[in-house]
Protein backbone atom coordinates (compact mmCIF):
# COMPACT_ATOMS: atom_id res chain seq x y z
CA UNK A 1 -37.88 91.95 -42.65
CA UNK A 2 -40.82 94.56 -42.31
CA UNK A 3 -42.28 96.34 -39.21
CA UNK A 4 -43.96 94.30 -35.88
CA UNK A 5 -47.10 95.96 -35.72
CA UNK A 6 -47.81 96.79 -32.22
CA UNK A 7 -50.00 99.43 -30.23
CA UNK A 8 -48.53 101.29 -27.00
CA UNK A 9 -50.02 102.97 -24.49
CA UNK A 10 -49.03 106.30 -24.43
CA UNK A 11 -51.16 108.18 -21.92
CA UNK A 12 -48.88 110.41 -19.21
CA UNK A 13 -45.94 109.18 -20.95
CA UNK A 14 -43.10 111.68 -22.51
CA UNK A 15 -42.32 111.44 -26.20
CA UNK A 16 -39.95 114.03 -27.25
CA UNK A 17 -40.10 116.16 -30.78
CA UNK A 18 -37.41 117.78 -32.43
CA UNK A 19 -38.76 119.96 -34.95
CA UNK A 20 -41.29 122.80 -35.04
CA UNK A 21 -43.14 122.44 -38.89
CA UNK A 22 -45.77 120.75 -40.33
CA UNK A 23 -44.90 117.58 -40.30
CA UNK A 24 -43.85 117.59 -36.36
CA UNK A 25 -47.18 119.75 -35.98
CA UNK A 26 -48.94 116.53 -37.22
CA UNK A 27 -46.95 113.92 -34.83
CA UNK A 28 -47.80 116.37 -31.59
CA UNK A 29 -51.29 116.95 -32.67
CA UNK A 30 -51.89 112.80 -33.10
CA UNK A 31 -50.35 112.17 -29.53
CA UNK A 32 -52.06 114.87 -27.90
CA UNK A 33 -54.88 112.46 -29.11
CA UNK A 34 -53.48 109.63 -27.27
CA UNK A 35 -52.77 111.76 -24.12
CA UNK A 36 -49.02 112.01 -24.32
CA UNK A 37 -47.01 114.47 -22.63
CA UNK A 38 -45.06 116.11 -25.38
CA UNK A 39 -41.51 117.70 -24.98
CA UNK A 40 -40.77 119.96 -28.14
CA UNK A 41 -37.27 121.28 -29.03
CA UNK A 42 -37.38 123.89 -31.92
CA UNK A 43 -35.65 126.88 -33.59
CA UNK A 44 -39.25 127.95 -34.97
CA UNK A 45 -42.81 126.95 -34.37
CA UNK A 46 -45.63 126.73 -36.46
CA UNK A 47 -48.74 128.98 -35.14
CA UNK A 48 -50.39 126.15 -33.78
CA UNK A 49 -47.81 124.41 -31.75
CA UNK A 50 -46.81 128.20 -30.44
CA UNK A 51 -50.43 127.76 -29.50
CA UNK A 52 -49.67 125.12 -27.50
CA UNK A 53 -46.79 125.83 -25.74
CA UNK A 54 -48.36 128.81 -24.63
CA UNK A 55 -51.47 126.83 -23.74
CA UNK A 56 -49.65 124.87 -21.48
CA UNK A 57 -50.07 121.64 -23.83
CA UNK A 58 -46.90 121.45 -25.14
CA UNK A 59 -43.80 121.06 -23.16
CA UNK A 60 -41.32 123.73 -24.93
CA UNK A 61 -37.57 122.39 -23.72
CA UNK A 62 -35.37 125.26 -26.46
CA UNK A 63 -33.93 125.83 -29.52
CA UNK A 64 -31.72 122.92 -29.47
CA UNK A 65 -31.28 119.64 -28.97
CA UNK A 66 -29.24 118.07 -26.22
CA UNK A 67 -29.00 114.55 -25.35
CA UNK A 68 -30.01 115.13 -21.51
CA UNK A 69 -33.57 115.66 -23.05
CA UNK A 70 -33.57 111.95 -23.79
CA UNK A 71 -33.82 111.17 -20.69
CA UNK A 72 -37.05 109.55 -19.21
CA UNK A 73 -38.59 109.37 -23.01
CA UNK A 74 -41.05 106.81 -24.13
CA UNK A 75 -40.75 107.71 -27.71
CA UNK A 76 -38.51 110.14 -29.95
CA UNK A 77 -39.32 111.86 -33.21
CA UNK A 78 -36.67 113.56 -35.23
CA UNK A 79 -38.47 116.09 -37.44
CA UNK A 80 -36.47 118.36 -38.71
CA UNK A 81 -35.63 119.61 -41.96
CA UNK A 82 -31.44 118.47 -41.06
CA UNK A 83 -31.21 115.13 -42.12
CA UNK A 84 -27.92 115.34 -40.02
CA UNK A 85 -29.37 116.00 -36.99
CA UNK A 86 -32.14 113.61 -37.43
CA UNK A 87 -29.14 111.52 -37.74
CA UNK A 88 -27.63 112.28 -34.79
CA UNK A 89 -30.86 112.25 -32.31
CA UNK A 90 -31.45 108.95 -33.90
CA UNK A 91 -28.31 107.75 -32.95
CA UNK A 92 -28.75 108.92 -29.49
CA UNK A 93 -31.65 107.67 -28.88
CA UNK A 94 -30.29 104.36 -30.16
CA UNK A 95 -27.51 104.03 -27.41
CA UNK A 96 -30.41 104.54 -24.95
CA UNK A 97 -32.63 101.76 -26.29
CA UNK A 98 -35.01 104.16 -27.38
CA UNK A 99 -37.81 104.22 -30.35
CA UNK A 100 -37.40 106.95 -32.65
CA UNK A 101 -38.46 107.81 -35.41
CA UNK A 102 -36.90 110.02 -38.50
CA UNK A 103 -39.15 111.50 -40.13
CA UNK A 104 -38.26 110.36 -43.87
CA UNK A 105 -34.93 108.37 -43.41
CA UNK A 106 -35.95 105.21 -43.17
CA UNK A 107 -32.20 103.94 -41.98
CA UNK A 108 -32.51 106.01 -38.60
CA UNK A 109 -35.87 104.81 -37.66
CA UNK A 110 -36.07 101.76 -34.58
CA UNK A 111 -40.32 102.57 -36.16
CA UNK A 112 -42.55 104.35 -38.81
CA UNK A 113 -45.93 105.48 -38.19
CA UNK A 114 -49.05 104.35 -39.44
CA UNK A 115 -51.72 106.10 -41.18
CA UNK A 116 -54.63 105.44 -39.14
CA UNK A 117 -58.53 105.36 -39.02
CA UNK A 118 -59.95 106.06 -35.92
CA UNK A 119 -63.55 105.53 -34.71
CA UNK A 120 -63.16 105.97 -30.89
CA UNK A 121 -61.90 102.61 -29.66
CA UNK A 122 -62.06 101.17 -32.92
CA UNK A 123 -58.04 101.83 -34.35
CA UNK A 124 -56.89 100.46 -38.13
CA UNK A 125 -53.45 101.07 -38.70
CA UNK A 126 -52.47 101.02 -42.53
CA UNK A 127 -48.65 100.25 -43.24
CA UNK A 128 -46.75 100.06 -46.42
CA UNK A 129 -43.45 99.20 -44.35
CA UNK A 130 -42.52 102.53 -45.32
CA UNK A 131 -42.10 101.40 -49.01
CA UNK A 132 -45.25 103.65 -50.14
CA UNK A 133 -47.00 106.31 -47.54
CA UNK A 134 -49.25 107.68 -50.48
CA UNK A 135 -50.92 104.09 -50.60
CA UNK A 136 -51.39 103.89 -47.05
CA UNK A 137 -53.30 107.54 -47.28
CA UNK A 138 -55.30 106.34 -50.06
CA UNK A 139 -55.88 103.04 -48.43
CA UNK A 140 -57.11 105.21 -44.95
CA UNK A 141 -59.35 107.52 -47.15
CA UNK A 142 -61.08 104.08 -48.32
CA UNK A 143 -61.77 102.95 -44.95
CA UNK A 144 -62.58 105.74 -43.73
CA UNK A 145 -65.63 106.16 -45.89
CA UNK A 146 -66.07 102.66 -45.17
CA UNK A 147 -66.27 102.64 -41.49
CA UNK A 148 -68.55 105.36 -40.05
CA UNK A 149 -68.80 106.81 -36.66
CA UNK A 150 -71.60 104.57 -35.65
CA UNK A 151 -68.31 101.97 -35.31
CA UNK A 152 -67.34 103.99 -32.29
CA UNK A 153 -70.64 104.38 -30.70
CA UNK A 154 -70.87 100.73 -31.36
CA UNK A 155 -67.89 99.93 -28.51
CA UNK A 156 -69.15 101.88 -26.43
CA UNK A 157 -72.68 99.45 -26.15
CA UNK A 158 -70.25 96.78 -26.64
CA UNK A 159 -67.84 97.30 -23.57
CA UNK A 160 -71.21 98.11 -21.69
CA UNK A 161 -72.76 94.24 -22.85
CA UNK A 162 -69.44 93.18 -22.09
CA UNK A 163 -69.61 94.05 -18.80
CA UNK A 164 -73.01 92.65 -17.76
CA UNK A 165 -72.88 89.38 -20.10
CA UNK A 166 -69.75 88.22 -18.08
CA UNK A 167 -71.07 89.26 -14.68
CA UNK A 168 -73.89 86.40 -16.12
CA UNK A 169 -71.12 84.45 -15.29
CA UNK A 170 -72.24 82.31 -18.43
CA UNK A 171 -70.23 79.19 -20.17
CA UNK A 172 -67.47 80.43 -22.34
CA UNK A 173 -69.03 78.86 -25.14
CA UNK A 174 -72.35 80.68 -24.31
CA UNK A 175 -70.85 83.98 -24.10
CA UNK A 176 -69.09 83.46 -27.47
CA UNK A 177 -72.41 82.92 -28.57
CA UNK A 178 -74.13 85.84 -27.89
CA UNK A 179 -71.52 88.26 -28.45
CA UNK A 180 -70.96 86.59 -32.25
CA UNK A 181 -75.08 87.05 -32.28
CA UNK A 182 -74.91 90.62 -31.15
CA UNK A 183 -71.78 91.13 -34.05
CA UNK A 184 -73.66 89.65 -36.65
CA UNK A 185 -77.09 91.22 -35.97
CA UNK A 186 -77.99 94.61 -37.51
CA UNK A 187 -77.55 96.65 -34.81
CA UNK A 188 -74.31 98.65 -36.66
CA UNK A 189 -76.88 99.14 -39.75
CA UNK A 190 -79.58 100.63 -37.34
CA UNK A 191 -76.43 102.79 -35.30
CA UNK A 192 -75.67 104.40 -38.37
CA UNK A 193 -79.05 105.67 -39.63
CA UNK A 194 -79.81 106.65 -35.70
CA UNK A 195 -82.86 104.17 -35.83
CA UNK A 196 -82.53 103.73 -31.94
CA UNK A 197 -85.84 101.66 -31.50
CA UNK A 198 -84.22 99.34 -34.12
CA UNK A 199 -81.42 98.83 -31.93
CA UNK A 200 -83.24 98.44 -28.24
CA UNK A 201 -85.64 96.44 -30.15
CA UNK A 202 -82.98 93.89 -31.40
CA UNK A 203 -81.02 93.78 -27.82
CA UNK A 204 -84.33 92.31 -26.68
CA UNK A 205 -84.11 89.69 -29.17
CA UNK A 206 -80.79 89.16 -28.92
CA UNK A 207 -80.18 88.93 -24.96
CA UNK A 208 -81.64 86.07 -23.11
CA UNK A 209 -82.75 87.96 -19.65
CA UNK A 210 -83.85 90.86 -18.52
CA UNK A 211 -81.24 93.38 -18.74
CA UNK A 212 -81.56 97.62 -18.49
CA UNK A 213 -81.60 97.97 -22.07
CA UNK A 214 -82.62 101.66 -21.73
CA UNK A 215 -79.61 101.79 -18.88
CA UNK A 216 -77.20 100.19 -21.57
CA UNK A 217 -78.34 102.78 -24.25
CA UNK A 218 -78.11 105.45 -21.83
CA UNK A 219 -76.26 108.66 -23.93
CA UNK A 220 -77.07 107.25 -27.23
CA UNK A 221 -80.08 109.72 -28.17
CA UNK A 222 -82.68 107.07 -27.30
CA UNK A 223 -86.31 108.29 -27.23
């Protein structure tokens, strides 16, 4: 029936790893991102999450796994190289109504990751259903070159407009307005060649009082 795509809030909550290689190197590293508090369980450690355990970043519970160390877990990645006891921690996790995730048997996975594109607060999430993970990668690389960093930068003005267009206390239908006016303006194309002027310029256009422009560019470079 496929995946429900869905994103989660992870920030100050625990997700547990089993497994110390590459590939669990690459799950910790992506929900560091997302500020999650990471418990690790691992015979061996690659050099960088030994860096952070001893950093402090990484929670570092042992060498093996024990079912206790399911307790108070968000999420649950089985990354080992046992497909056994990827088995087994998936089943555990299971009983507890847990989300885990095995990394490459599809059968003991509640959900997959995405391969994603992030620009700040702008998040695409490319999923094959698990059916293909090197077309989701090549799929990412595509978008990647497609959407720049001026996408994130963009937000941020965005969630600032936000802000003061709805303390307007405007229609709904007026507010749609100028926020589909502000989206379809060029303001992205100026972003991305850093033509600043272009982009204060425009927001006077655009906006039908007098707002701090220069307060709502504030951090952006402007001249």
């Amino acid at each position: 029936m496929g995946y429900y795509p869905i994103l989660v809030e992870l920030a100050g909550k625990t997700v547990l790893v089993v497994g110390g290689g590459g590939i669990a190197q690459r799950k910790v590293e992506g929900l560091l991102g997302f500020g999650a508090l990471i418990h690790l369980v691992s015979k061996s450690l690659t050099s960088k999450l030994n860096k952070l355990v001893e950093e402090k970043k990484v929670g570092y519970l042992g060498e093996e796994f024990r079912e206790e160390y399911l307790e108070g877990a968000a999420l649950v990645i089985a990354a080992t190289n046992d497909r056994q006891l990827n088995h087994k921690i998936s089943e555990s996790a299971r009983k507890r109504h847990l989300l885990v995730n095995a990394v490459d048997q599809p059968l003991d996975c509640s959900f997959i990751f995405p391969s994603i594109v992030n620009r700040g607060d702008l998040l695409i999430a490319i999923s094959t259903s698990g059916k293909s993970p090197a077309l989701a990668k090549k799929i990412r690389k595509q978008l990647e070159a497609q959407f720049g960093n001026e996408y994130a930068k963009f937000l941020v003005l965005m969630g600032r407009l936000r802000k003061e267009i709805l303390s307007k206390e405007l229609s709904q239908e007026e507010n749609s307005r100028i926020f589909h006016k502000i989206i379809d303006s060029s303001i992205l194309e100026f972003m991305s060649k850093g033509d600043w002027k272009a982009v204060e310029a425009t927001l006077r256009r655009l906006l039908p009082w007098d707002l701090a422009i220069e307060d709502l560019l504030e951090g952006f470079g402007v001249c």
